[in-house]
Protein backbone atom coordinates (compact mmCIF):
# COMPACT_ATOMS: atom_id res chain seq x y z
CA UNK A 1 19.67 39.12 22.88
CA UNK A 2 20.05 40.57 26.28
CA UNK A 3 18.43 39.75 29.51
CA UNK A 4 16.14 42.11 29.58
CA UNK A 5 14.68 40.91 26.94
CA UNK A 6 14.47 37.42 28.12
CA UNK A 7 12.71 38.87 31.36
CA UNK A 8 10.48 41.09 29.54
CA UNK A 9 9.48 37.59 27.33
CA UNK A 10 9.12 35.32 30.10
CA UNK A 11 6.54 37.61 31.97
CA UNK A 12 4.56 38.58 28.44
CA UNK A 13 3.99 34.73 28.10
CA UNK A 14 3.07 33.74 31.74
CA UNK A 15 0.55 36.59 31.82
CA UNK A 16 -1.07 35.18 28.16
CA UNK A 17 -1.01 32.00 30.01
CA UNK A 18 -2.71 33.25 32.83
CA UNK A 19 -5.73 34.03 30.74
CA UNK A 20 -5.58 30.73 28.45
CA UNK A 21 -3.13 31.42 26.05
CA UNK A 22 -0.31 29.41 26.04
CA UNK A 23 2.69 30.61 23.66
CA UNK A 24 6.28 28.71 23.69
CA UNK A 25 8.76 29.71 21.60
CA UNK A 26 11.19 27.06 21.49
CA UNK A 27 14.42 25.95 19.39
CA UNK A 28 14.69 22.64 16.81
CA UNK A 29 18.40 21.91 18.29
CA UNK A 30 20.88 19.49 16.69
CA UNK A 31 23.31 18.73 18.95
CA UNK A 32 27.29 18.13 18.75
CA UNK A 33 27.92 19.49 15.51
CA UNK A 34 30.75 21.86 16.43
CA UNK A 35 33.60 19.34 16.05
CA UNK A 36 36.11 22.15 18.04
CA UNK A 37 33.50 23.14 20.66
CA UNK A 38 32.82 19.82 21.40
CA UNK A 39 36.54 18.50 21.12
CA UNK A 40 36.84 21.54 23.92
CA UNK A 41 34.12 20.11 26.21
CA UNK A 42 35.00 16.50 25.77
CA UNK A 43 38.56 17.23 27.21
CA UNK A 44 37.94 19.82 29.76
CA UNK A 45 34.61 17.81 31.01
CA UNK A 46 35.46 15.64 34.18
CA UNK A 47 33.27 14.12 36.94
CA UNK A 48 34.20 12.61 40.38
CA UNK A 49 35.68 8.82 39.50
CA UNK A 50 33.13 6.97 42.14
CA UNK A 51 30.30 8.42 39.15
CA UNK A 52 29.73 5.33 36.76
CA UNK A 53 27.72 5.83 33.57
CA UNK A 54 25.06 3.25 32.56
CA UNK A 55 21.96 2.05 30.95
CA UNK A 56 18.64 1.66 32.89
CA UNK A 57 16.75 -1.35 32.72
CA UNK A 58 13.22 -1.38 35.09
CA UNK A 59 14.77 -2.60 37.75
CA UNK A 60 15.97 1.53 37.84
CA UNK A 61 12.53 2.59 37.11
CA UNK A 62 11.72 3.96 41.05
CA UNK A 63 15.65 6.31 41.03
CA UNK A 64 14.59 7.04 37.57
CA UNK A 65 10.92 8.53 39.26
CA UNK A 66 12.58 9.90 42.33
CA UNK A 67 14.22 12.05 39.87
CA UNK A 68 11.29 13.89 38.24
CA UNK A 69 7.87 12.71 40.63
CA UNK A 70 5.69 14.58 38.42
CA UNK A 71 6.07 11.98 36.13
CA UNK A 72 4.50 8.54 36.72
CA UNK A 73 6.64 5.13 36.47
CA UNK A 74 4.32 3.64 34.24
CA UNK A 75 4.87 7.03 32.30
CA UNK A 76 8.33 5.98 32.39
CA UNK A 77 7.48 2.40 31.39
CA UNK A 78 5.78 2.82 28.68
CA UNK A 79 8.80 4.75 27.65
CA UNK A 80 11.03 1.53 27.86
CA UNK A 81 7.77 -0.69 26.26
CA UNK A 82 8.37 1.57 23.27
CA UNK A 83 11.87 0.99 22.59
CA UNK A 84 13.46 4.17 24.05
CA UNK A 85 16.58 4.18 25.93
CA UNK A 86 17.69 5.58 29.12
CA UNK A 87 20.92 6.71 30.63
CA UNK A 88 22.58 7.24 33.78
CA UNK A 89 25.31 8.20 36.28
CA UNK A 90 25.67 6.51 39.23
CA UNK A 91 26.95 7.10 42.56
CA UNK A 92 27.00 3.47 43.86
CA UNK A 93 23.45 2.87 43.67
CA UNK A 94 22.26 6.11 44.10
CA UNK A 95 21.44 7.53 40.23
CA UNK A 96 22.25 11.06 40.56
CA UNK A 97 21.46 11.92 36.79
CA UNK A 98 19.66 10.39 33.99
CA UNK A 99 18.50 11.36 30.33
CA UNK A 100 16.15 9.78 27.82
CA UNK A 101 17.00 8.59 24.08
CA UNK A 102 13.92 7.93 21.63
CA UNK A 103 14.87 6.42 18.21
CA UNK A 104 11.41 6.69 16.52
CA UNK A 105 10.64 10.29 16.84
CA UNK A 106 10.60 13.66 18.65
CA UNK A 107 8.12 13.24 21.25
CA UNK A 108 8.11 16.91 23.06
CA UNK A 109 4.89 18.62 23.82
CA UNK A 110 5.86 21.47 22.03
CA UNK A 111 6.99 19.66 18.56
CA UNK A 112 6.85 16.37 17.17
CA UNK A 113 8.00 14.50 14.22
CA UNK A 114 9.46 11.05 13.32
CA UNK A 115 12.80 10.08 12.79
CA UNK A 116 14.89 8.90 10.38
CA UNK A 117 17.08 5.65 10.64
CA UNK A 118 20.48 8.09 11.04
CA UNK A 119 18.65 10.29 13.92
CA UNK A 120 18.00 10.17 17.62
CA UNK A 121 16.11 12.33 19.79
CA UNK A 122 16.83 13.27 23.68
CA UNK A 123 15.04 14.32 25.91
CA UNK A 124 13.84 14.74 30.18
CA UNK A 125 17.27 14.97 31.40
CA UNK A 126 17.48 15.66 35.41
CA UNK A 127 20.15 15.59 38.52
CA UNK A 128 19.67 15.41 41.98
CA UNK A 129 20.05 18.79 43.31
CA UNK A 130 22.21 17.08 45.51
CA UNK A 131 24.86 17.20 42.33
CA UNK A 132 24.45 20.05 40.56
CA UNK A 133 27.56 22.01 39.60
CA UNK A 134 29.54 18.32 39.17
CA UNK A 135 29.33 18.34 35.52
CA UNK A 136 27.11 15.75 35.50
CA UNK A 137 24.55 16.69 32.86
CA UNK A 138 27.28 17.82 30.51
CA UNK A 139 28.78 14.57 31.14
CA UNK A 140 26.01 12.19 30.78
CA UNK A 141 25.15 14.34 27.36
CA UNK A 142 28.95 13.53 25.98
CA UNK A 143 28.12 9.78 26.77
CA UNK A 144 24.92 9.85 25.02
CA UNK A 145 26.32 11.18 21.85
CA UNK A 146 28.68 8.30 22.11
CA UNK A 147 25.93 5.71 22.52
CA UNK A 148 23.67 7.36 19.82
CA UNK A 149 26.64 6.78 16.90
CA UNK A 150 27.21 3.69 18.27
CA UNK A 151 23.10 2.83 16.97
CA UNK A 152 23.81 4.76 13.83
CA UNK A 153 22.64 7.85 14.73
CA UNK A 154 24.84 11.02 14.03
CA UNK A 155 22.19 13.69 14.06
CA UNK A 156 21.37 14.04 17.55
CA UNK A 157 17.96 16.73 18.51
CA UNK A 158 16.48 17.99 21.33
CA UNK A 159 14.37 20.87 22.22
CA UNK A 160 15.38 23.97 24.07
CA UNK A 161 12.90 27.01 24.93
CA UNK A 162 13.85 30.20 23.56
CA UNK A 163 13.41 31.83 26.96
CA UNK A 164 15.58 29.33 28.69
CA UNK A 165 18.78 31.08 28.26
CA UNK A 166 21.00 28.61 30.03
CA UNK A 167 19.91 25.48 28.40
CA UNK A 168 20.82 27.19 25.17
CA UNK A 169 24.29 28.39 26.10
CA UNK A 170 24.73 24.87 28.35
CA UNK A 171 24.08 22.94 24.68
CA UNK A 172 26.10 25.54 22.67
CA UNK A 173 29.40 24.71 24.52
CA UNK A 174 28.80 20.77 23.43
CA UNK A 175 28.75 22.28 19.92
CA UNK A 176 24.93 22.24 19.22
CA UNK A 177 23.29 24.38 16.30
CA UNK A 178 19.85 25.66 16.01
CA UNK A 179 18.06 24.48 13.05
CA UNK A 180 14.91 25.51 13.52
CA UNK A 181 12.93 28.43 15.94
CA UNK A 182 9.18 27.09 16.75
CA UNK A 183 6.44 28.37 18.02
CA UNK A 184 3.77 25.98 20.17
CA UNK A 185 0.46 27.67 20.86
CA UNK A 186 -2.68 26.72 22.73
CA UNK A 187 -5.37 28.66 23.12
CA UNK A 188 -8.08 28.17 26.07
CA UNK A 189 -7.50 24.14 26.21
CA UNK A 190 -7.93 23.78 22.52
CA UNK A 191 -5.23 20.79 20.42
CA UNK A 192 -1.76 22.63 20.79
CA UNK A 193 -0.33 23.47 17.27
CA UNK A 194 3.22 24.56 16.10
CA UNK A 195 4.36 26.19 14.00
CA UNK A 196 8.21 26.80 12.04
CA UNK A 197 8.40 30.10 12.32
CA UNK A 198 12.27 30.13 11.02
CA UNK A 199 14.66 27.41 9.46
CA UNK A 200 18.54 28.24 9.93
CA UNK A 201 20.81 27.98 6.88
CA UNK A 202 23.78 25.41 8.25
């Protein structure tokens, strides 16, 4: 679909959420499932050697905030309470990058469902401004597919709007499929629903 017609989207829905109704069309995306697209990105993909990839522990939990500072630490704690995993890259100490793994289920605002014991879910990924355009996200995605079939997990999801037309194209080239087109609606406050609107034959 062209541009125009992502434009034309984005301002229909924030107008109907301007008067209380809140409509997000989004996309059920398993990841890395293109064994040649992602063979492509795994070998042309290449960061800046100082750049170390890790897990965070607690101790990270103030980088991991100065990241995204709409979200609270003990937001973020509660994450590691609950068993989920997070991931890194490093510039010395300075985390530049970091991403969120959940075992259990999905746990987006706009769909949620539990997991099974071969699937992981990921999720809040940020940079520092500072580092966009290194590869970094890209990167840190290629090492988290790594670490989620090293757990046993070899259907990897996320969640992508359908108006955010570089996300989309960004997972594409690291060989993720749709599998399923949502819709998340909230009218005037009320408990947000969902709904499949569309399953894609893989």
């Amino acid at each position: 679909m062209n541009s125009n017609f992502h434009r034309y989207l984005r301002g229909t829905l924030r107008r109907l959420g301007k008067v209380g109704v809140s409509i997000v069309p989004c996309f059920l995306v398993r990841e890395a499932q293109d064994p040649v697209a992602l063979d492509a990105a795994s070998r042309k993909i290449r960061v800046d050697p100082k750049i170390s990839f890790c897990s965070l522990t607690e101790n990270d939990l103030p980088g991991i905030h100065q990241l995204r500072p709409d979200m609270s630490i003990e937001r973020y704690r509660d994450f590691l309470r609950c068993g989920m995993l997070c991931f890194g890259l490093k510039d010395g100490d300075h985390l530049a990058a970091k991403m969120w793994m959940n075992f259990h289920d999905i746990n987006s605002a706009l769909f949620s469902r539990k997991l099974t014991a071969q699937e992981a879910y990921l999720f809040d990924a940020y940079s520092d401004e500072n580092y966009r355009g290194k590869n970094l996200a890209p990167y840190l995605r290629l090492k988290c597919y790594v670490e989620a079939q090293k757990h046993g997990r070899k259907d990897i999801y996320s969640i992508t709007e359908f108006a955010n037309t570089p996300a989309r194209k960004f997972k594409e080239k690291l060989g993720a499929i749709n599998e399923a087109l949502i819709v998340s609606w909230q009218i005037f406050g009320s408990q947000k629903h969902n709904w499949v609107v569309w399953r894609f034959r893989q």
